[in-house]
PDB file of N, CA and C in Angstrom:
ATOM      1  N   UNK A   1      96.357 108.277  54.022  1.00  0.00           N
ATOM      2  CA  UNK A   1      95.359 107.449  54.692  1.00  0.00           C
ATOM      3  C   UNK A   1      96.065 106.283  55.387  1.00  0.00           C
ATOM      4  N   UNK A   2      95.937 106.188  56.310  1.00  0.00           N
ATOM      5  CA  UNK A   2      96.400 105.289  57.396  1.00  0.00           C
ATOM      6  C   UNK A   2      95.400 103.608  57.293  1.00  0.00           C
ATOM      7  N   UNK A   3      96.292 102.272  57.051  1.00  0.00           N
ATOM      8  CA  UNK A   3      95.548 101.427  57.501  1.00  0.00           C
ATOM      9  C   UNK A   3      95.126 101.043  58.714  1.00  0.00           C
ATOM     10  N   UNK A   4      93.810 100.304  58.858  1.00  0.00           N
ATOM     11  CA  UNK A   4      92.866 100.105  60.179  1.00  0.00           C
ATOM     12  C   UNK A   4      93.641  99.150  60.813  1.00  0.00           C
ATOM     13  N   UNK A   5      94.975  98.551  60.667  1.00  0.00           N
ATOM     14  CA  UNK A   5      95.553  97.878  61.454  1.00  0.00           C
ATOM     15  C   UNK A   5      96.482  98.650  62.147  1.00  0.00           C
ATOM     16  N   UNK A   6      97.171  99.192  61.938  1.00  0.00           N
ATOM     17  CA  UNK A   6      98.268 100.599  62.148  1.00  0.00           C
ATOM     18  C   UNK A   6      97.842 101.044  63.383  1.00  0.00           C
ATOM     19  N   UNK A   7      98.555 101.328  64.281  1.00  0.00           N
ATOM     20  CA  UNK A   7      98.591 102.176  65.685  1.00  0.00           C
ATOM     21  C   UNK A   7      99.667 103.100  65.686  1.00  0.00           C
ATOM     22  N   UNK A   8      99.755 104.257  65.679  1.00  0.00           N
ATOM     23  CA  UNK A   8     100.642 105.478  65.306  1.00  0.00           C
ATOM     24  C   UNK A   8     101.422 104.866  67.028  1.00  0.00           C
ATOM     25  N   UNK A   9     102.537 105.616  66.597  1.00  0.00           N
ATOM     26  CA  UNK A   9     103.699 105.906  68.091  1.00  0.00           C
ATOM     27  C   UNK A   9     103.004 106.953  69.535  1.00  0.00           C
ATOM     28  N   UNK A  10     102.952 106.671  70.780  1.00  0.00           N
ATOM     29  CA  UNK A  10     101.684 107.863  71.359  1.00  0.00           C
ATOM     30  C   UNK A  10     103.277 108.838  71.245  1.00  0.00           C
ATOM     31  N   UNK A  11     103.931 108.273  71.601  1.00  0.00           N
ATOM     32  CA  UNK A  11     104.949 109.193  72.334  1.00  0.00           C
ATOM     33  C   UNK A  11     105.025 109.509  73.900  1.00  0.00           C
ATOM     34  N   UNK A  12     104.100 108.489  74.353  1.00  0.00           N
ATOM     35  CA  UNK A  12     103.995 108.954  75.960  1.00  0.00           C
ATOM     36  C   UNK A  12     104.869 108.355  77.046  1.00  0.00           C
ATOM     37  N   UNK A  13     105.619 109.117  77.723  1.00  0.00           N
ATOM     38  CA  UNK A  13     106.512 108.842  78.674  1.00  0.00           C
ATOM     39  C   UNK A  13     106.394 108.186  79.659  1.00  0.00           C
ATOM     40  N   UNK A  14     107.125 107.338  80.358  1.00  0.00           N
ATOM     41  CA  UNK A  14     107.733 106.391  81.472  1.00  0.00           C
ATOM     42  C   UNK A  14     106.657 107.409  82.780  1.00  0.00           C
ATOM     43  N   UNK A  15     105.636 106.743  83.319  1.00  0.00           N
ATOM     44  CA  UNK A  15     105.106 107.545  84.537  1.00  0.00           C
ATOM     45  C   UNK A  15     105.410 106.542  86.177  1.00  0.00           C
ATOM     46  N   UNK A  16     105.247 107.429  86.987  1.00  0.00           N
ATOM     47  CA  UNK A  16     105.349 106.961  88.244  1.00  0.00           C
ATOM     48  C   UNK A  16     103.886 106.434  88.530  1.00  0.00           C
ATOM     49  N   UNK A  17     103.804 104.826  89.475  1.00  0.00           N
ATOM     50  CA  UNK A  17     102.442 105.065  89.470  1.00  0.00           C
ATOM     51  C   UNK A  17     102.266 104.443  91.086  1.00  0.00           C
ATOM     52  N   UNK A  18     100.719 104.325  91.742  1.00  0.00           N
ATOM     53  CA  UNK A  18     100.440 104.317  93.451  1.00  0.00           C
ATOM     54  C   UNK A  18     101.270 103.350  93.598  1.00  0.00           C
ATOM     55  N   UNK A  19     101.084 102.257  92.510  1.00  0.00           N
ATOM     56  CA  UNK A  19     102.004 100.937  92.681  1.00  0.00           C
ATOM     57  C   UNK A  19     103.411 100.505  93.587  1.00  0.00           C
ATOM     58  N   UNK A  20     103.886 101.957  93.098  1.00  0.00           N
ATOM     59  CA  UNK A  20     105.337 102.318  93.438  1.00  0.00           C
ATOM     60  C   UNK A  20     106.488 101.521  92.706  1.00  0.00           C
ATOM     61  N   UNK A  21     106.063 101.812  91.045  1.00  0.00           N
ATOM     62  CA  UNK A  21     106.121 101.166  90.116  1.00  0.00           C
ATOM     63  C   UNK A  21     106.354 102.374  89.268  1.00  0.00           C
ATOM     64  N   UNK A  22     107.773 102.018  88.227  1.00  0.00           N
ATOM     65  CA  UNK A  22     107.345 103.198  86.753  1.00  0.00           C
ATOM     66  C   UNK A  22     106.513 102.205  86.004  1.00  0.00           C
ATOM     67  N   UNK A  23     105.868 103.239  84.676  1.00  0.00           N
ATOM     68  CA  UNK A  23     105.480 102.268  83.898  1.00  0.00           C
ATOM     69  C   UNK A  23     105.719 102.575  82.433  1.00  0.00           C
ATOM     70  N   UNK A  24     106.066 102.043  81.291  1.00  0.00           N
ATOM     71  CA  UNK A  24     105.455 102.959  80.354  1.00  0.00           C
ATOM     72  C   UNK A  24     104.793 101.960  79.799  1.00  0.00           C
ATOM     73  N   UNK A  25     103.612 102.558  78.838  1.00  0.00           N
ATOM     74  CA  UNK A  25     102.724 101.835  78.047  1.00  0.00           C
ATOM     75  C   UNK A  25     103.527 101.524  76.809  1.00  0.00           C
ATOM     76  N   UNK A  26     103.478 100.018  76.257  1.00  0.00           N
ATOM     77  CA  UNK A  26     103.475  99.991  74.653  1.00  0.00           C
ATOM     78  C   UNK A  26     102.673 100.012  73.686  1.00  0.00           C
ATOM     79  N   UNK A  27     101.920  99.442  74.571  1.00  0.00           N
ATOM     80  CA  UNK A  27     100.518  98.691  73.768  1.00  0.00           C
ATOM     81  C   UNK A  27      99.658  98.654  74.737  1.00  0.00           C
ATOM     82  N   UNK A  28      98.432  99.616  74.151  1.00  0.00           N
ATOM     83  CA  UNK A  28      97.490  99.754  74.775  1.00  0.00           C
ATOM     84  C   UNK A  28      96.244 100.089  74.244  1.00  0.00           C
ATOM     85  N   UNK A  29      95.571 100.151  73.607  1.00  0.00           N
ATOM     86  CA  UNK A  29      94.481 100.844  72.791  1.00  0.00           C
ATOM     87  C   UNK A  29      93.080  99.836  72.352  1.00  0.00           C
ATOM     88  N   UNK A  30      92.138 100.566  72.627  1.00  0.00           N
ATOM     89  CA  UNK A  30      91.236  99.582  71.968  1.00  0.00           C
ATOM     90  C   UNK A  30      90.774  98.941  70.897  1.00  0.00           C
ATOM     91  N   UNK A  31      91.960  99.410  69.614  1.00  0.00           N
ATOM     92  CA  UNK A  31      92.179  98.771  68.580  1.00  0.00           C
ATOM     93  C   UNK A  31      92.855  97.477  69.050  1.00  0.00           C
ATOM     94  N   UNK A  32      93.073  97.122  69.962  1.00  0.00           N
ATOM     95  CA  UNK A  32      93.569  95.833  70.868  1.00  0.00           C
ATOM     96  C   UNK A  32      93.216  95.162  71.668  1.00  0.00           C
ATOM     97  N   UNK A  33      92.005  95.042  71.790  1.00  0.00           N
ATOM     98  CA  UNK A  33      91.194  94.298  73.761  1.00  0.00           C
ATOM     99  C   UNK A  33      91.537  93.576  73.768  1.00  0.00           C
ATOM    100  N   UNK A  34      92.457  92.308  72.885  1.00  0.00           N
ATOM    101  CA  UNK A  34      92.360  91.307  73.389  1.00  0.00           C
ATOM    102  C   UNK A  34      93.985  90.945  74.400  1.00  0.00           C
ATOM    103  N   UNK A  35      94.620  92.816  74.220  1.00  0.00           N
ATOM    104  CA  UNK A  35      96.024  92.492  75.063  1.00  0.00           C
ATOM    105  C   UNK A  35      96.663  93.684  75.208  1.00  0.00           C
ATOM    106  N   UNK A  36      97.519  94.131  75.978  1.00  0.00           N
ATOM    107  CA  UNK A  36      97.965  94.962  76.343  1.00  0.00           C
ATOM    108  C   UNK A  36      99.633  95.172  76.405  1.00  0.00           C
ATOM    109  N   UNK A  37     100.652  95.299  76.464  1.00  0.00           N
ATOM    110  CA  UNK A  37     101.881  95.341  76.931  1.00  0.00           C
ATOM    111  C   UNK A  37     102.569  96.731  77.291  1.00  0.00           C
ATOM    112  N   UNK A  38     103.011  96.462  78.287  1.00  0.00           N
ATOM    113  CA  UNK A  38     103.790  97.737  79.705  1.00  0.00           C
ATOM    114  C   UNK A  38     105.449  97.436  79.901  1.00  0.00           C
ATOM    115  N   UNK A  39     106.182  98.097  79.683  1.00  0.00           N
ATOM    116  CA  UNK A  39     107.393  97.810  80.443  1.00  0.00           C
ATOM    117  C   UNK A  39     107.271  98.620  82.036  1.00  0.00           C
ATOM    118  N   UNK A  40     107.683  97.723  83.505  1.00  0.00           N
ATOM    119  CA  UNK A  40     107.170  98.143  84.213  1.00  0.00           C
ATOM    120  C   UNK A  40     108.885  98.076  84.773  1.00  0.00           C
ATOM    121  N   UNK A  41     109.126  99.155  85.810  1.00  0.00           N
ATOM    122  CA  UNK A  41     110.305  99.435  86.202  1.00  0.00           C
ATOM    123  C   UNK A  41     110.854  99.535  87.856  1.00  0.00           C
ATOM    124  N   UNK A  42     111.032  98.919  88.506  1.00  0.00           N
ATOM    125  CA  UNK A  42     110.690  98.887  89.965  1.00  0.00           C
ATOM    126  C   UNK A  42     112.509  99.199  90.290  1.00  0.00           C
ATOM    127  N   UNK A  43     112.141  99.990  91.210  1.00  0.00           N
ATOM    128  CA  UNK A  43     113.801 100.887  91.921  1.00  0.00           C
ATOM    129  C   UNK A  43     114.292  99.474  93.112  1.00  0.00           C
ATOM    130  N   UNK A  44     115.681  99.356  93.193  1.00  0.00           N
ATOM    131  CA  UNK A  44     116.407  98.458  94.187  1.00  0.00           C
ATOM    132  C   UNK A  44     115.141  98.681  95.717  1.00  0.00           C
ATOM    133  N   UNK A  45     115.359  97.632  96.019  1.00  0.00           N
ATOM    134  CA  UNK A  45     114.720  97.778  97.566  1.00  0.00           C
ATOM    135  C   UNK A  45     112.852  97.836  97.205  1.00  0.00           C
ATOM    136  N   UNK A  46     112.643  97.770  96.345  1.00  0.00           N
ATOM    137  CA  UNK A  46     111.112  98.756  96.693  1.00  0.00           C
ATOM    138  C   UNK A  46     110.393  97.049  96.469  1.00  0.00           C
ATOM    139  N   UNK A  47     109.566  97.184  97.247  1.00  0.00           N
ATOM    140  CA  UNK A  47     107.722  96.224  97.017  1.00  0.00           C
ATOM    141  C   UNK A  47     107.131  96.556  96.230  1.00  0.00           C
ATOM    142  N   UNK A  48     106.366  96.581  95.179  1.00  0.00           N
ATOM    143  CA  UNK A  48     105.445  96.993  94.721  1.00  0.00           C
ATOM    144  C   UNK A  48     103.626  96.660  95.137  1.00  0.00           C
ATOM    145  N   UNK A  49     103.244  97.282  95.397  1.00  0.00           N
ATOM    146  CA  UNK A  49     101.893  97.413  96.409  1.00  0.00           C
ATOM    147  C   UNK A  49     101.157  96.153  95.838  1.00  0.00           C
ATOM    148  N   UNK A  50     100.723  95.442  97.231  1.00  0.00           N
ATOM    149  CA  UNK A  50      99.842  94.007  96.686  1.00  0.00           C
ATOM    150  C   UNK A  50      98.841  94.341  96.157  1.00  0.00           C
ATOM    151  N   UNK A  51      98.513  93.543  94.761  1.00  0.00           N
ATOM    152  CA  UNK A  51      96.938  94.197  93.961  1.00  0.00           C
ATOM    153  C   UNK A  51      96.362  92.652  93.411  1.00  0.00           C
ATOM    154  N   UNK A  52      95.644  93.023  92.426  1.00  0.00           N
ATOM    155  CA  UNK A  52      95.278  92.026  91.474  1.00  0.00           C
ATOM    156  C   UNK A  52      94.449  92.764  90.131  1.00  0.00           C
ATOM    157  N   UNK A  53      94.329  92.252  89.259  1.00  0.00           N
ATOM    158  CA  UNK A  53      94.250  92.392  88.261  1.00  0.00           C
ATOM    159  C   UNK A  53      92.608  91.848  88.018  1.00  0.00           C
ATOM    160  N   UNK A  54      91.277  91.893  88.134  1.00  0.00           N
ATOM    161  CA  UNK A  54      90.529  91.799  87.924  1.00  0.00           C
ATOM    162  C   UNK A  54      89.823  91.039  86.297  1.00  0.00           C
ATOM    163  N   UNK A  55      89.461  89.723  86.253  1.00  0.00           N
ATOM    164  CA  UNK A  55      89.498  89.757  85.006  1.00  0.00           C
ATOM    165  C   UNK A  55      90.387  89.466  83.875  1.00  0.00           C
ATOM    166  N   UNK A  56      91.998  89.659  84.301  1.00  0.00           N
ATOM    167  CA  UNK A  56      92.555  89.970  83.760  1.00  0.00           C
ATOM    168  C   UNK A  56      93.929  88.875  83.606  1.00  0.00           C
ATOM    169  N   UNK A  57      94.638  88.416  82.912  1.00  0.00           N
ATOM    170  CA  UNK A  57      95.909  87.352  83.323  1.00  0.00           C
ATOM    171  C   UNK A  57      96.851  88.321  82.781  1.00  0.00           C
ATOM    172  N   UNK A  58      97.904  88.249  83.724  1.00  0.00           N
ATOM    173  CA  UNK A  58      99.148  89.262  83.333  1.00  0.00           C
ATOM    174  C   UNK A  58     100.610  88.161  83.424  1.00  0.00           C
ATOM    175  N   UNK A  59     101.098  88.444  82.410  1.00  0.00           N
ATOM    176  CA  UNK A  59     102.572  87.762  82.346  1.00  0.00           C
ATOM    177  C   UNK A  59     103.184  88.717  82.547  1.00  0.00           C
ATOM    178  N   UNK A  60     104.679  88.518  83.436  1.00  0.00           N
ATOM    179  CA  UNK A  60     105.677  89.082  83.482  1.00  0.00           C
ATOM    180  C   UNK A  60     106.973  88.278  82.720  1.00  0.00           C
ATOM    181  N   UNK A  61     107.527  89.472  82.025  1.00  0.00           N
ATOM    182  CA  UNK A  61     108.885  88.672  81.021  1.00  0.00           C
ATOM    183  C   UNK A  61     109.937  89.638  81.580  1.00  0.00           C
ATOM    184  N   UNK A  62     110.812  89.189  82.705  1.00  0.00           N
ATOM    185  CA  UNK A  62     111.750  90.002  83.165  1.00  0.00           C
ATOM    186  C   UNK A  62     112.992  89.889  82.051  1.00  0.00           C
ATOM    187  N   UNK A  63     112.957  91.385  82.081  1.00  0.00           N
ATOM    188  CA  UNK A  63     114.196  91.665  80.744  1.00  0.00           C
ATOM    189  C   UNK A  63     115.559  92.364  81.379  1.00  0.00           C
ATOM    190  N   UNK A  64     115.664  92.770  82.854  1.00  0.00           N
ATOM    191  CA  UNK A  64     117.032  92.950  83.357  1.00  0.00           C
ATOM    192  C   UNK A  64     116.592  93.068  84.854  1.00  0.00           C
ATOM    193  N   UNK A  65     117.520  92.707  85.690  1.00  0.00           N
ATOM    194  CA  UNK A  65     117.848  92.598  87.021  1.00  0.00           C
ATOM    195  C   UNK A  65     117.259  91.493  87.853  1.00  0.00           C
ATOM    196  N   UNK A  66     116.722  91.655  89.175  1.00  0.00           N
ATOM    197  CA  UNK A  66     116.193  90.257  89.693  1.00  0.00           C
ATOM    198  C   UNK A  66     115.093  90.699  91.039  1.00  0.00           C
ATOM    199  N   UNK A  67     114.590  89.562  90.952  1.00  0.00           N
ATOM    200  CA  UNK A  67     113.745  90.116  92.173  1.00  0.00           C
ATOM    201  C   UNK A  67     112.927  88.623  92.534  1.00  0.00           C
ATOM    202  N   UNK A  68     111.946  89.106  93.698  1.00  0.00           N
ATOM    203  CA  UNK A  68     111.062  87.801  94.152  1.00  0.00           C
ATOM    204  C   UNK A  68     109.381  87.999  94.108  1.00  0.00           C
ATOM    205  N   UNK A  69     109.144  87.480  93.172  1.00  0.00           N
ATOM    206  CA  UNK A  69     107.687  87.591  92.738  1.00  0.00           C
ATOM    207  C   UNK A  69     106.724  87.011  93.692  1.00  0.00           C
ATOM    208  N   UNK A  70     105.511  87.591  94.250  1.00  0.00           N
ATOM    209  CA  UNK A  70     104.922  87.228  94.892  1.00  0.00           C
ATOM    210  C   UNK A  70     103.490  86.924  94.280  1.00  0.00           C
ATOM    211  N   UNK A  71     102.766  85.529  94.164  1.00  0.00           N
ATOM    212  CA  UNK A  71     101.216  85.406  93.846  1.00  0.00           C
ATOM    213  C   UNK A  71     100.665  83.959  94.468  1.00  0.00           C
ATOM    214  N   UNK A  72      99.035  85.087  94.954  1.00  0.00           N
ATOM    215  CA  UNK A  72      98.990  84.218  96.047  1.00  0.00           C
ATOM    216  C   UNK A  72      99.560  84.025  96.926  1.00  0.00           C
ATOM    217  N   UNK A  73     100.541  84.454  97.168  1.00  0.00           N
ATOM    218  CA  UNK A  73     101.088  84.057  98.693  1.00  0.00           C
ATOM    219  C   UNK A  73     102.187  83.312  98.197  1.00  0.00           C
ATOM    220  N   UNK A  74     102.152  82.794  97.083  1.00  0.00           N
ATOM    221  CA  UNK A  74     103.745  81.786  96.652  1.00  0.00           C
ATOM    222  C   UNK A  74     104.899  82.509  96.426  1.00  0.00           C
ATOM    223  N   UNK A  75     105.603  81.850  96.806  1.00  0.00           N
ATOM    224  CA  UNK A  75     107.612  83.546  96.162  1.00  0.00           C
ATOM    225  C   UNK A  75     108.282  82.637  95.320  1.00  0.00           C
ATOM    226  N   UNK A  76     108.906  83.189  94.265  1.00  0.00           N
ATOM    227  CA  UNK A  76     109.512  82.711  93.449  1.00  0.00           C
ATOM    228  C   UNK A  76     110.475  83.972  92.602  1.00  0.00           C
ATOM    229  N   UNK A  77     111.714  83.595  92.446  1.00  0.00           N
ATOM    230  CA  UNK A  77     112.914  84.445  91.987  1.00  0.00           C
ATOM    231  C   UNK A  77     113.190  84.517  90.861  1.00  0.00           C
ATOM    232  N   UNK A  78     112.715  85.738  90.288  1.00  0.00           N
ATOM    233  CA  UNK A  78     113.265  85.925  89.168  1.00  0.00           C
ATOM    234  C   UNK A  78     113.865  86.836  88.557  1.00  0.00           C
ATOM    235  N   UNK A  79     114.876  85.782  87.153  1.00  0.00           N
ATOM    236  CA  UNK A  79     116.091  86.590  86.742  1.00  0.00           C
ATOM    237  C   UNK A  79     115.919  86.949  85.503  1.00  0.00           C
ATOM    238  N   UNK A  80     116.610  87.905  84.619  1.00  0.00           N
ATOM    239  CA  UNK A  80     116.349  88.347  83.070  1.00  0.00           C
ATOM    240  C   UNK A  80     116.039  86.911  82.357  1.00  0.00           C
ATOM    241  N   UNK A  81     114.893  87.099  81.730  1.00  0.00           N
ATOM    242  CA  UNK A  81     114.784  85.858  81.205  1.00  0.00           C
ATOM    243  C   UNK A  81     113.016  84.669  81.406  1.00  0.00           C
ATOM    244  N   UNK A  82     113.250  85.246  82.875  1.00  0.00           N
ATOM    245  CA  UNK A  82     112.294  84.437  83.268  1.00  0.00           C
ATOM    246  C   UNK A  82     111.048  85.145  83.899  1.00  0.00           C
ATOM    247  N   UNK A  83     109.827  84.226  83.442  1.00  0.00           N
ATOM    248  CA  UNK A  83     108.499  84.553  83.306  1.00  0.00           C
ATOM    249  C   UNK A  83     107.666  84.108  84.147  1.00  0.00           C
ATOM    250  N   UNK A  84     106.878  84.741  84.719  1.00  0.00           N
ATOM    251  CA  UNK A  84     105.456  84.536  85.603  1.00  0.00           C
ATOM    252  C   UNK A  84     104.202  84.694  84.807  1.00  0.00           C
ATOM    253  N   UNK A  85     103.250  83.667  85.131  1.00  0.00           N
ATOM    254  CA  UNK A  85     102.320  83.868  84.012  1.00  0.00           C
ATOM    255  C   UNK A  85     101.480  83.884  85.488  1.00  0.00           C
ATOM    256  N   UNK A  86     100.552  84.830  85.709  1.00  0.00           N
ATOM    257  CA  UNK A  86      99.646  85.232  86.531  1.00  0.00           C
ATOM    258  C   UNK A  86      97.919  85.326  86.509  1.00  0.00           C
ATOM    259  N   UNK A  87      97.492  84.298  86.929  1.00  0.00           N
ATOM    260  CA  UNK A  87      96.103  84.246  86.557  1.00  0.00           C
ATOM    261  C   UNK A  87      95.315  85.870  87.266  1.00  0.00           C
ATOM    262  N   UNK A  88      93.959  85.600  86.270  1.00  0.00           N
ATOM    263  CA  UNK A  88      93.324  86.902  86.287  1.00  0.00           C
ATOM    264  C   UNK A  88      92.950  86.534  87.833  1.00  0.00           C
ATOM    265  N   UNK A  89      92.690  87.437  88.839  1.00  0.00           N
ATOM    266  CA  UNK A  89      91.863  87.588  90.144  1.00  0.00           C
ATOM    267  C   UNK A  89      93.050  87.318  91.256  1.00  0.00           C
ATOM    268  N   UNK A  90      94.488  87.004  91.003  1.00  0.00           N
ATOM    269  CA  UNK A  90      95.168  86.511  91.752  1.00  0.00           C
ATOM    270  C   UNK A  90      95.815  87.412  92.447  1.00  0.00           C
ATOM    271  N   UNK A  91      96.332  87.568  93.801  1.00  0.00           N
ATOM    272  CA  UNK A  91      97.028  88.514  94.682  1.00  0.00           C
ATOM    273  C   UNK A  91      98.567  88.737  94.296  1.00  0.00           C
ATOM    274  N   UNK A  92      98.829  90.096  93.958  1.00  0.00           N
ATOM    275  CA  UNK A  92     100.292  89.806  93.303  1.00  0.00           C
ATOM    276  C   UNK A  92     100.863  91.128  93.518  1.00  0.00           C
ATOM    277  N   UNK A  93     102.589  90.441  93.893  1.00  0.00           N
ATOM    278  CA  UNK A  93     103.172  91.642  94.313  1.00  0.00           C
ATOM    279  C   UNK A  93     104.804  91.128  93.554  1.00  0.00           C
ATOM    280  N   UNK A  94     105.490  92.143  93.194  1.00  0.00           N
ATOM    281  CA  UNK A  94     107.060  92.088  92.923  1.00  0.00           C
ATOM    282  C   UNK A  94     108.475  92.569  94.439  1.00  0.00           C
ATOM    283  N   UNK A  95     108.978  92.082  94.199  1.00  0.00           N
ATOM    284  CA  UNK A  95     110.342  93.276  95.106  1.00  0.00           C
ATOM    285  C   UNK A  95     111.383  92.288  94.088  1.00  0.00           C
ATOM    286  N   UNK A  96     112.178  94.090  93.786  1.00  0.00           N
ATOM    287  CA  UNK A  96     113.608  93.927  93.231  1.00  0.00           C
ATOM    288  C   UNK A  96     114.460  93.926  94.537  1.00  0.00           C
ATOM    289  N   UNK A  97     115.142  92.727  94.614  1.00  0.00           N
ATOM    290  CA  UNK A  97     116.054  92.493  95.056  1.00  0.00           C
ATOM    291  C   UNK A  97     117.568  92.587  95.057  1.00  0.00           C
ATOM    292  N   UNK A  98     117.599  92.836  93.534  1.00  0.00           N
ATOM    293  CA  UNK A  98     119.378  93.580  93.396  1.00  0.00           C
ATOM    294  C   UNK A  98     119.550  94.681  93.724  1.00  0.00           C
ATOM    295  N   UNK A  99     120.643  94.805  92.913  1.00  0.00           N
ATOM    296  CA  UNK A  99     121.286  96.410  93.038  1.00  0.00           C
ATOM    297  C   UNK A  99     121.220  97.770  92.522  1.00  0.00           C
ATOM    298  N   UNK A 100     120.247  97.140  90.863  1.00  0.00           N
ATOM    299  CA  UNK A 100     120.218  97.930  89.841  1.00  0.00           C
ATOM    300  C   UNK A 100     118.724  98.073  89.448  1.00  0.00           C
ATOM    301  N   UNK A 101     117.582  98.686  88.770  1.00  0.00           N
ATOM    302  CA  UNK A 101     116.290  98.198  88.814  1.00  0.00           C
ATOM    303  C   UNK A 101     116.440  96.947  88.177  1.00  0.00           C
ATOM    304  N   UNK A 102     114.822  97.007  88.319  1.00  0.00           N
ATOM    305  CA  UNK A 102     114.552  95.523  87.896  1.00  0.00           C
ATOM    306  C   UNK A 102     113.186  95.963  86.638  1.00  0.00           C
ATOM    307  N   UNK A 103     113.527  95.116  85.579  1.00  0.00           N
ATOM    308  CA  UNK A 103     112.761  95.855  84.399  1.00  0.00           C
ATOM    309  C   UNK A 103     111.745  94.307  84.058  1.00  0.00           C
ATOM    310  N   UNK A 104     110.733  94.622  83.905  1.00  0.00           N
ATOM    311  CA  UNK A 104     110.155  93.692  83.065  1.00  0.00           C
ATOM    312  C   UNK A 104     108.665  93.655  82.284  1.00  0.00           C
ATOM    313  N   UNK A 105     108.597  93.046  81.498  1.00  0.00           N
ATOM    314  CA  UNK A 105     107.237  93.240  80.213  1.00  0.00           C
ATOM    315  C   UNK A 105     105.939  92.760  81.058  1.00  0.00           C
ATOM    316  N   UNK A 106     104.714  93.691  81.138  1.00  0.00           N
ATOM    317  CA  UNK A 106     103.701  93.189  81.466  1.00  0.00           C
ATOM    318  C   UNK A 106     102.480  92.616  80.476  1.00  0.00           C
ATOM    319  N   UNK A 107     102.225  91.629  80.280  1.00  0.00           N
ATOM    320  CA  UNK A 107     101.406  91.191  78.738  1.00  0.00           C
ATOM    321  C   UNK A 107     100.182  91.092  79.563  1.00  0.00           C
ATOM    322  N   UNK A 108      99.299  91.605  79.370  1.00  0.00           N
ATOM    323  CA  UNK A 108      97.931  91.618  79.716  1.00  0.00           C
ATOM    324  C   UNK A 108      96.671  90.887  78.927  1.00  0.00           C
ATOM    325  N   UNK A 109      95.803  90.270  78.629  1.00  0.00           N
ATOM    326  CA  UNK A 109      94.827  89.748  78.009  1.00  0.00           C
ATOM    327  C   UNK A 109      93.936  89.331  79.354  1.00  0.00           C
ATOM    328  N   UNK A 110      92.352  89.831  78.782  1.00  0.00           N
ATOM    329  CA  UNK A 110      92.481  91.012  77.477  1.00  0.00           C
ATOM    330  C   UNK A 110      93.407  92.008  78.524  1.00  0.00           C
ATOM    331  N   UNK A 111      93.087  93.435  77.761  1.00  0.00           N
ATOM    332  CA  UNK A 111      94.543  94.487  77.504  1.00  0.00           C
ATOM    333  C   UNK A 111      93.374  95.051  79.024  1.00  0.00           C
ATOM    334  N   UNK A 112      94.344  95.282  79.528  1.00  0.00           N
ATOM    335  CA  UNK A 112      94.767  96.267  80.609  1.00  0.00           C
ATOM    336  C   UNK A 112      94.052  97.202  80.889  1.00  0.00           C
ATOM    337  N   UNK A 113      93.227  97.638  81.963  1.00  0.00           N
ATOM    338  CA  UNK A 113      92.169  99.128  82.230  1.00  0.00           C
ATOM    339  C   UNK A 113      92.452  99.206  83.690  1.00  0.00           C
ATOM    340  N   UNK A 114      92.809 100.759  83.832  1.00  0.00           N
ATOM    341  CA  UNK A 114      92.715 101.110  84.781  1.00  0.00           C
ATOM    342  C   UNK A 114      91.639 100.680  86.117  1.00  0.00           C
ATOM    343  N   UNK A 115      90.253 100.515  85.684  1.00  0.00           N
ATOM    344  CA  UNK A 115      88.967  99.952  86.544  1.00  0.00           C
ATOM    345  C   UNK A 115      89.859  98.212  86.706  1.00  0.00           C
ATOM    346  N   UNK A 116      90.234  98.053  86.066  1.00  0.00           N
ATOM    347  CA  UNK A 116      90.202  96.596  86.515  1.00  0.00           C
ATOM    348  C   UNK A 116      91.594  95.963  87.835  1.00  0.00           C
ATOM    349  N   UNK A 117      92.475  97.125  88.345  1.00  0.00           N
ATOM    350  CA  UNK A 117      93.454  96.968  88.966  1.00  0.00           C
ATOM    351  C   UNK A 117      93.124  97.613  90.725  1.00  0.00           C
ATOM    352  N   UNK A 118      92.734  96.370  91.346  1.00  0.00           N
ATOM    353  CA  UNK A 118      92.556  96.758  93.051  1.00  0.00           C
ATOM    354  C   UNK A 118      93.487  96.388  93.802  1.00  0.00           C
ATOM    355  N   UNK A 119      93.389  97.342  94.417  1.00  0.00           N
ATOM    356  CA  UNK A 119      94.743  97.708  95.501  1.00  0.00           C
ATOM    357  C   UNK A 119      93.904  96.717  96.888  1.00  0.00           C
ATOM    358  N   UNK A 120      94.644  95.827  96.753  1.00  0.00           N
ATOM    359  CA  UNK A 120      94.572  94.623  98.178  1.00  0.00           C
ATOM    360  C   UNK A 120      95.344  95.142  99.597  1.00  0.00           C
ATOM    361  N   UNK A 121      95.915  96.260  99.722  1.00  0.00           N
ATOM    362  CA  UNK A 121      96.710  96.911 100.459  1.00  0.00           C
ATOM    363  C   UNK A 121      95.727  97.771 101.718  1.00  0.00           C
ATOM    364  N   UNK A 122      94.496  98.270 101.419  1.00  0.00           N
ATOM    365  CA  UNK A 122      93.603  99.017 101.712  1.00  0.00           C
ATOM    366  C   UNK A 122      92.930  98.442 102.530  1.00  0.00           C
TER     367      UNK A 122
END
């Protein structure tokens, strides 16, 4: 018997997504609404498609390479280490700028739903 706090391992793999973004899920489940966490993986050179997050505040905790974060319209550079805390409804885009990807943690509260992510690109 499993305790009601416990979230088993999914086992689910690193996906490609419209974003032009990998992603994999860590934490995600509705034994959790009040948060979510993604390692999200963006290739040298690439934008990742302007969106926003509905509802939703997303931190980024870049854990290797570098790039220039875009929200709202503001740019700001960041290196392993350093964090963007992103209000819910706000226009937001990444580009890795090095050589190597660029990796970093997406913390969501509450946690993360597909309905709640619009593509501002359209």
């Amino acid at each position: 018997m499993q305790a009601e706090w416990f979230v088993p391992a999914t086992g689910k793999p690193e996906f490609w997504t419209e974003e032009r973004c990998f992603i994999t899920e860590l934490l995600n489940t509705p034994a959790s609404p009040e948060a979510s966490l993604a390692l999200a993986r963006v290739e040298p050179g690439v934008t990742t498609q302007l969106h926003k997050l509905a509802g939703v505040c997303e931190r980024y905790i870049v854990r290797k390479g570098q790039g220039v974060v875009e929200i709202d319209g503001e740019r700001q550079t960041l290196r392993a280490g350093d964090q963007a805390i992103i209000p819910a409804d706000a226009a937001q885009r990444i580009t890795n700028t090095g050589e190597d990807d660029l990796e970093f943690y997406c913390l969501c509260t509450p946690r993360f739903q597909p309905q709640s992510y619009v593509n501002l690109e359209e």
